[in-house]
C-alpha atoms as a PDB file:
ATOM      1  CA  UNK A   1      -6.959   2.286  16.068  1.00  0.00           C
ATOM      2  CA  UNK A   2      -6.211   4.372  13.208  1.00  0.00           C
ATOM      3  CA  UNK A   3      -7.873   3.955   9.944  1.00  0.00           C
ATOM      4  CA  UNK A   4      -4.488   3.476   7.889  1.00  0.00           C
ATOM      5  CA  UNK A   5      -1.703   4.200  11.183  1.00  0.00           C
ATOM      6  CA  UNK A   6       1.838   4.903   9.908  1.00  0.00           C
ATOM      7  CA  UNK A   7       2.869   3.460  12.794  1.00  0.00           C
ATOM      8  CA  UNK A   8       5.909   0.971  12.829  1.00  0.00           C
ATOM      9  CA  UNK A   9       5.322  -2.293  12.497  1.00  0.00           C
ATOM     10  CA  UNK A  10       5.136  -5.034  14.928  1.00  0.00           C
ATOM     11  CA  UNK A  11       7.909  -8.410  14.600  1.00  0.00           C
ATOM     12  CA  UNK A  12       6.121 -10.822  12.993  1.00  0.00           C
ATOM     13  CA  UNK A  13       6.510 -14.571  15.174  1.00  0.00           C
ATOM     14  CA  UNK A  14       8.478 -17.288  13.613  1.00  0.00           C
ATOM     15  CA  UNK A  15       6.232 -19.618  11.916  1.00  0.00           C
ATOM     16  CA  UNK A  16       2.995 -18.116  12.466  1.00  0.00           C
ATOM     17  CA  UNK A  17       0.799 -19.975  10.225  1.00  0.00           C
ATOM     18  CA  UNK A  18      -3.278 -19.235  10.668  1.00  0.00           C
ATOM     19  CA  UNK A  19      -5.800 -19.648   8.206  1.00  0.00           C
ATOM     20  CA  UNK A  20      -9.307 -18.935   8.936  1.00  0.00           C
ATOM     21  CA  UNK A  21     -11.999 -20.644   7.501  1.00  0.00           C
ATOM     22  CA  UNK A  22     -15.378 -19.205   7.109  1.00  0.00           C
ATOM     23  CA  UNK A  23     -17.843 -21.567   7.703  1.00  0.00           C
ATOM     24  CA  UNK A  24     -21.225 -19.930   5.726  1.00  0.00           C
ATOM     25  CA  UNK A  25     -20.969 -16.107   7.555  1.00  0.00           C
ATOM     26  CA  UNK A  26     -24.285 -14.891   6.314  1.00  0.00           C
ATOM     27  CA  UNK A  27     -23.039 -10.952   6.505  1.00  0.00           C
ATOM     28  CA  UNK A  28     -20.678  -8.912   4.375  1.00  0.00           C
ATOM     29  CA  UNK A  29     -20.327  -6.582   7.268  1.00  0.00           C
ATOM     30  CA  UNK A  30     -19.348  -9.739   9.554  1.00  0.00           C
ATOM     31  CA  UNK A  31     -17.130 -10.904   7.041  1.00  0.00           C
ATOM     32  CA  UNK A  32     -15.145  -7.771   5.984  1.00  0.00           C
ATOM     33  CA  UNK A  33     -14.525  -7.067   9.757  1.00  0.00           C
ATOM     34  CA  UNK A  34     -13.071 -10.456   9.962  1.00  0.00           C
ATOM     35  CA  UNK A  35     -10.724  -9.430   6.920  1.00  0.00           C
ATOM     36  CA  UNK A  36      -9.580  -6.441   8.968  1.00  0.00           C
ATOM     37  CA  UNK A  37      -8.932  -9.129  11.676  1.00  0.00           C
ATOM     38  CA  UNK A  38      -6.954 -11.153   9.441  1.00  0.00           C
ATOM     39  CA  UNK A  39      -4.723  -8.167   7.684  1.00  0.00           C
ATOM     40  CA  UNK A  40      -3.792  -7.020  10.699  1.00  0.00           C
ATOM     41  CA  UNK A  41      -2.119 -10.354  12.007  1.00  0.00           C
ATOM     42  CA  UNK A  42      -1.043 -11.454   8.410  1.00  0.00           C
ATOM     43  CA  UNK A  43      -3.598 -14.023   8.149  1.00  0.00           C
ATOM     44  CA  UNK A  44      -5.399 -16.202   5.495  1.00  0.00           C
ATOM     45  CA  UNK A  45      -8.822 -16.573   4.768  1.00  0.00           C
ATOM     46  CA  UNK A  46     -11.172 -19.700   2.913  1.00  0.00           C
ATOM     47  CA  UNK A  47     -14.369 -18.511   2.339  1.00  0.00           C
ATOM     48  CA  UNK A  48     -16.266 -21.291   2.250  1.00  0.00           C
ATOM     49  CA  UNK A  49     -20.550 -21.788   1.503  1.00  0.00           C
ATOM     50  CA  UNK A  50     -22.280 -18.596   0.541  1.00  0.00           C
ATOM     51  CA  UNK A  51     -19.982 -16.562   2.815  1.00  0.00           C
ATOM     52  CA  UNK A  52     -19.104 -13.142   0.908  1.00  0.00           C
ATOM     53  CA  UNK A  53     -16.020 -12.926  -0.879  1.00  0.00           C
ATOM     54  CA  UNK A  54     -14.032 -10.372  -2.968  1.00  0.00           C
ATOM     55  CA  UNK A  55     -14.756  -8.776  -4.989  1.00  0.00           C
ATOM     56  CA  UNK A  56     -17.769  -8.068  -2.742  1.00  0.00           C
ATOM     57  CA  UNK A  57     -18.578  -4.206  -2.505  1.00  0.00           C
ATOM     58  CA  UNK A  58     -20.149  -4.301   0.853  1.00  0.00           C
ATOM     59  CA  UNK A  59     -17.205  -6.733   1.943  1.00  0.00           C
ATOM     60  CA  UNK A  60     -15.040  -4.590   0.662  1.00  0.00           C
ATOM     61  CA  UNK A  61     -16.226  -1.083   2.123  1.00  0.00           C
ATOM     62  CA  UNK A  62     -16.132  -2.557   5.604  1.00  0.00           C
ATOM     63  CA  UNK A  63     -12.823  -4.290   4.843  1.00  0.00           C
ATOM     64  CA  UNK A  64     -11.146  -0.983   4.500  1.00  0.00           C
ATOM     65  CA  UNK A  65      -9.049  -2.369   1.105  1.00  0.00           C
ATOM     66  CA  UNK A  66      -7.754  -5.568   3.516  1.00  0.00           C
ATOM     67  CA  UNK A  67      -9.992  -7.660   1.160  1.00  0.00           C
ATOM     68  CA  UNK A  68      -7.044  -6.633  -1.724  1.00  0.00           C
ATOM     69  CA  UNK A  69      -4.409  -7.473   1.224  1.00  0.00           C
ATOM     70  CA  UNK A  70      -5.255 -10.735   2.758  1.00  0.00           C
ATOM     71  CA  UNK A  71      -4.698 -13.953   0.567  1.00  0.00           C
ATOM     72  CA  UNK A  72      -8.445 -15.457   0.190  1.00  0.00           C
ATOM     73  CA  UNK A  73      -9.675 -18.748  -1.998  1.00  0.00           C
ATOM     74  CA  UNK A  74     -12.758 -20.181  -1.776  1.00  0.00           C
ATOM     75  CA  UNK A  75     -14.584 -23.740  -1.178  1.00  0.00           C
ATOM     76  CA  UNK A  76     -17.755 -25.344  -1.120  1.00  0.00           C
ATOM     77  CA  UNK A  77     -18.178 -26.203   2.502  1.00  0.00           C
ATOM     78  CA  UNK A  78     -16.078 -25.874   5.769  1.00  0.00           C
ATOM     79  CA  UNK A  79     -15.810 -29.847   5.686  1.00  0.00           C
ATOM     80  CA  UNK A  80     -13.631 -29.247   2.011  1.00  0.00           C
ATOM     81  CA  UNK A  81     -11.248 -26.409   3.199  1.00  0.00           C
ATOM     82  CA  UNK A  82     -10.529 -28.452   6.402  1.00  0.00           C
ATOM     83  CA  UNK A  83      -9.971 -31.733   4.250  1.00  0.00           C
ATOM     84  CA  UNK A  84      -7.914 -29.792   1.718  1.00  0.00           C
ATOM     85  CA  UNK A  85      -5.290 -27.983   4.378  1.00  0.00           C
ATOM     86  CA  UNK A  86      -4.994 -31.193   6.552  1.00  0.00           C
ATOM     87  CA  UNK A  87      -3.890 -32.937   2.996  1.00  0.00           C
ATOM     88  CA  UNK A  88      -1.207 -29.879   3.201  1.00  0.00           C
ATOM     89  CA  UNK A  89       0.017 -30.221   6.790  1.00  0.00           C
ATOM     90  CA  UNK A  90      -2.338 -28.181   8.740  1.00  0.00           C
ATOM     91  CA  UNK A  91      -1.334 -29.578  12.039  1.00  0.00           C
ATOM     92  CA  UNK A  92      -3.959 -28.626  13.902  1.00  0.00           C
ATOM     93  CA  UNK A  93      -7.686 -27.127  13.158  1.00  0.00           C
ATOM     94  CA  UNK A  94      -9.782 -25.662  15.780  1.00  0.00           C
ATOM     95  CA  UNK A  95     -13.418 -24.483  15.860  1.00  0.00           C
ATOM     96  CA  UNK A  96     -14.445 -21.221  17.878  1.00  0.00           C
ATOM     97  CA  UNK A  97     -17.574 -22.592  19.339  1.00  0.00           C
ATOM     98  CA  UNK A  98     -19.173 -22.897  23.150  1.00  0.00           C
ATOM     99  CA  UNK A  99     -20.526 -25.526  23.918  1.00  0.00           C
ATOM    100  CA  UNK A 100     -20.090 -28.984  26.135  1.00  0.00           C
ATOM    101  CA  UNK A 101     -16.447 -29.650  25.954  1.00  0.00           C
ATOM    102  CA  UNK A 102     -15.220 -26.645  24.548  1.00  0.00           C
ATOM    103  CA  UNK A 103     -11.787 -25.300  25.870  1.00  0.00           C
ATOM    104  CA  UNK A 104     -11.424 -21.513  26.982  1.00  0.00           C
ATOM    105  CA  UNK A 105      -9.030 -20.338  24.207  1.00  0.00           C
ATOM    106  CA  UNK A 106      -6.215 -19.060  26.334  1.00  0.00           C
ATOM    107  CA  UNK A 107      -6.488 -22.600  28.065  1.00  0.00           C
ATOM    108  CA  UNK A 108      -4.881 -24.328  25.242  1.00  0.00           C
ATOM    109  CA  UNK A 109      -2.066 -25.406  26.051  1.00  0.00           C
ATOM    110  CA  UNK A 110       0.039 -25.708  22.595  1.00  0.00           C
ATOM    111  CA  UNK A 111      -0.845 -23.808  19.153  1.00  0.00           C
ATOM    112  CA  UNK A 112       1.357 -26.211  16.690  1.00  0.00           C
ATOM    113  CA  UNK A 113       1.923 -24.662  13.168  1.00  0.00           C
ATOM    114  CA  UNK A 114       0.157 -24.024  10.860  1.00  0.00           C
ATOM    115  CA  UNK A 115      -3.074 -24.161  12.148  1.00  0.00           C
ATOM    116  CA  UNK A 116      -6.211 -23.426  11.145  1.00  0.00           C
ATOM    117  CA  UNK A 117      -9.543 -21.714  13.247  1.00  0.00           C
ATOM    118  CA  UNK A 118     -13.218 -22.469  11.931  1.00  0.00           C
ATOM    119  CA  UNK A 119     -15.622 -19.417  12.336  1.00  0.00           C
ATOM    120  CA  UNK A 120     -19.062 -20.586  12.265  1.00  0.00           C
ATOM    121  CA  UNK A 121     -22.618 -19.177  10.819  1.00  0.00           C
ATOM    122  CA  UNK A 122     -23.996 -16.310  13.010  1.00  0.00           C
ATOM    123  CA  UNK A 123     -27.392 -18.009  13.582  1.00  0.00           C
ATOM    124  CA  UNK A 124     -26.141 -21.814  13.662  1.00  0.00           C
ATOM    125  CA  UNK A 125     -22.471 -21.328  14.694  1.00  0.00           C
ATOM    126  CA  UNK A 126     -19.971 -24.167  12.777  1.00  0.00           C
ATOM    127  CA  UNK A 127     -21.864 -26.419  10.992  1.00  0.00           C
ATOM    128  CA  UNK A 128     -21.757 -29.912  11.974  1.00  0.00           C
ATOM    129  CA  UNK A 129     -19.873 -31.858   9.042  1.00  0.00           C
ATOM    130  CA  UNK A 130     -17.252 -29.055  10.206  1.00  0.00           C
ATOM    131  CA  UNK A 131     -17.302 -29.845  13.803  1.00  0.00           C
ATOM    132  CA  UNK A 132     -16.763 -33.746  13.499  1.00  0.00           C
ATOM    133  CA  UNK A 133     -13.419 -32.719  11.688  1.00  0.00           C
ATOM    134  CA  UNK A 134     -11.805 -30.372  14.315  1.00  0.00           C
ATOM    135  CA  UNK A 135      -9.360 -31.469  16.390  1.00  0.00           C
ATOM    136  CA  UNK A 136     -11.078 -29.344  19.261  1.00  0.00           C
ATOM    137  CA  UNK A 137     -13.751 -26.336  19.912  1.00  0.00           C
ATOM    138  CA  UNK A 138     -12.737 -23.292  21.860  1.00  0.00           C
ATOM    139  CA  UNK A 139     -14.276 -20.723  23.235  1.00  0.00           C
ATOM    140  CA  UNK A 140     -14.687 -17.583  25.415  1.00  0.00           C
ATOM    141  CA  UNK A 141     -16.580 -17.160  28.219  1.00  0.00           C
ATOM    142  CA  UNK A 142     -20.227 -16.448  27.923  1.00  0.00           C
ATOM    143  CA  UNK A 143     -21.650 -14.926  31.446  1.00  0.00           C
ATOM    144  CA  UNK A 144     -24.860 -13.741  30.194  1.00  0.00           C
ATOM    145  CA  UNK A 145     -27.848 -15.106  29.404  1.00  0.00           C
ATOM    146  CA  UNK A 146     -27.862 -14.566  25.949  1.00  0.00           C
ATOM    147  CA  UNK A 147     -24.162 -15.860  25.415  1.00  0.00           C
ATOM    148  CA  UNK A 148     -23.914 -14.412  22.065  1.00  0.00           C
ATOM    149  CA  UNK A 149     -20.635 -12.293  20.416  1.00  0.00           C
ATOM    150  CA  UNK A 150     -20.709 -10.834  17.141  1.00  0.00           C
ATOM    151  CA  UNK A 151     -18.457 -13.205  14.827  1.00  0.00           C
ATOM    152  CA  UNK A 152     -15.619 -10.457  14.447  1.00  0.00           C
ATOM    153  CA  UNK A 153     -15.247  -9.686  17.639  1.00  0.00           C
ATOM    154  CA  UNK A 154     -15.159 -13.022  18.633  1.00  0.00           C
ATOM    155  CA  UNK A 155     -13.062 -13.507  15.997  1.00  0.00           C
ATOM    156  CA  UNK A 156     -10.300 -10.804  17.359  1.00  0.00           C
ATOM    157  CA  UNK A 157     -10.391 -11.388  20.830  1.00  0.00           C
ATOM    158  CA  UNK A 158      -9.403 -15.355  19.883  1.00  0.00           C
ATOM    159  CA  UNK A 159      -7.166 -14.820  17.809  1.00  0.00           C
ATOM    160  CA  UNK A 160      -5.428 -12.095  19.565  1.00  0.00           C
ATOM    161  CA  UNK A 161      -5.622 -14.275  22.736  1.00  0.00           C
ATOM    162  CA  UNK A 162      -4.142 -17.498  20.678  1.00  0.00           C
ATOM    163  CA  UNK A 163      -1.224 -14.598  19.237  1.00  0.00           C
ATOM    164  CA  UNK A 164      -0.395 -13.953  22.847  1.00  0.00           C
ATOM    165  CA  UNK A 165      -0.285 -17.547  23.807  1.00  0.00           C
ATOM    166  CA  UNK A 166       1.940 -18.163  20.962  1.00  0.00           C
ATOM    167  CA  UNK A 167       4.466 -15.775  21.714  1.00  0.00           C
ATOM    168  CA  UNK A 168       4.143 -17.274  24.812  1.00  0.00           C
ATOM    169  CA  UNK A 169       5.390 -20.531  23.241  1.00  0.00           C
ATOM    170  CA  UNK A 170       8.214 -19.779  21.406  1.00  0.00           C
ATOM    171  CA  UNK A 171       9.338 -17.597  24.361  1.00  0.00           C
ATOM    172  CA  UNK A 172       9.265 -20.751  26.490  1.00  0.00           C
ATOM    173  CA  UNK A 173      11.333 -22.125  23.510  1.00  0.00           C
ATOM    174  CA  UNK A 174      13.518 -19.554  23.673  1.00  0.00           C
ATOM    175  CA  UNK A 175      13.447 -18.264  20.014  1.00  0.00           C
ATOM    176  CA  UNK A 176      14.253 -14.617  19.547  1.00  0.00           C
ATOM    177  CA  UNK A 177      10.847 -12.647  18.604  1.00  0.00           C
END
């Protein structure tokens, strides 16, 4: 895709209402691809821990200036952003995370708005005090041995995967999009 496309831009759904939270991303490289991420499909971002934040300036060279575009607080821990957007009518929070009990994320079967998405530590994945607060953990399949994505990619193919299953939705709904 192009660096800065003049391309037109694509309908925005009705209602779509994702914020991610960060849960202690150890890289600014991880974390400023995950802004691209989130610019491109009007997102919002809680960076929570020691996960980089702007003004960063590695963040922000790999961001590509979507670090200036995306709306981004901060918090202490995963546990606080997920406590503070259920207390404002996050309806439902899910982690990205495989393991036992973990749906495949184009398995879910309803993506109520808004709705939040936990992206966990590259090494140690969502941290625990963040997991007992999810409603659910999703994944994508891991084949291989090593069953280990890079945090943005995981991150796009997700939530490009939970956009499709959206549209999905409100097509079943019938809603003009």
């Amino acid at each position: 895709m192009k660096k800065f496309s003049s391309h037109i831009r694509s309908a925005q759904l009705p209602d779509w209402d994702v914020t991610l939270i960060l849960d202690n991303l150890r890289s600014a490289h991880n974390a400023g691809n995950v802004f691209r991420i989130a610019e491109a499909l009007q997102l919002k971002i809680i960076a929570c821990g020691y996960t980089p934040a702007p003004p960063h300036p590695v963040l922000a060279k790999t961001a590509m200036e979507c670090d200036k575009l995306v709306p981004c607080t901060t918090a202490v821990s995963a546990a606080e952003a997920i406590s503070q957007l259920r207390k404002n009518g996050c309806r439902q929070i899910l982690a990205l995370e495989h393991m036992p009990g973990s749906r495949e994320v184009w398995d879910l079967e309803e993506l109520p708005m808004p709705l939040a998405l936990v992206l966990g530590n590259e090494a140690h994945g969502v941290s625990p005090e963040a997991l007992a607060l999810c409603d659910q953990t999703v994944e994508l399949p891991m084949l291989g041995e090593k069953a280990s994505i890079n945090v943005g990619n995981a991150a796009a193919a997700a939530l490009y995967a939970m956009y499709a299953k959206y549209k999905q939705q409100l097509s079943l709904l019938q809603v003009k999009i």
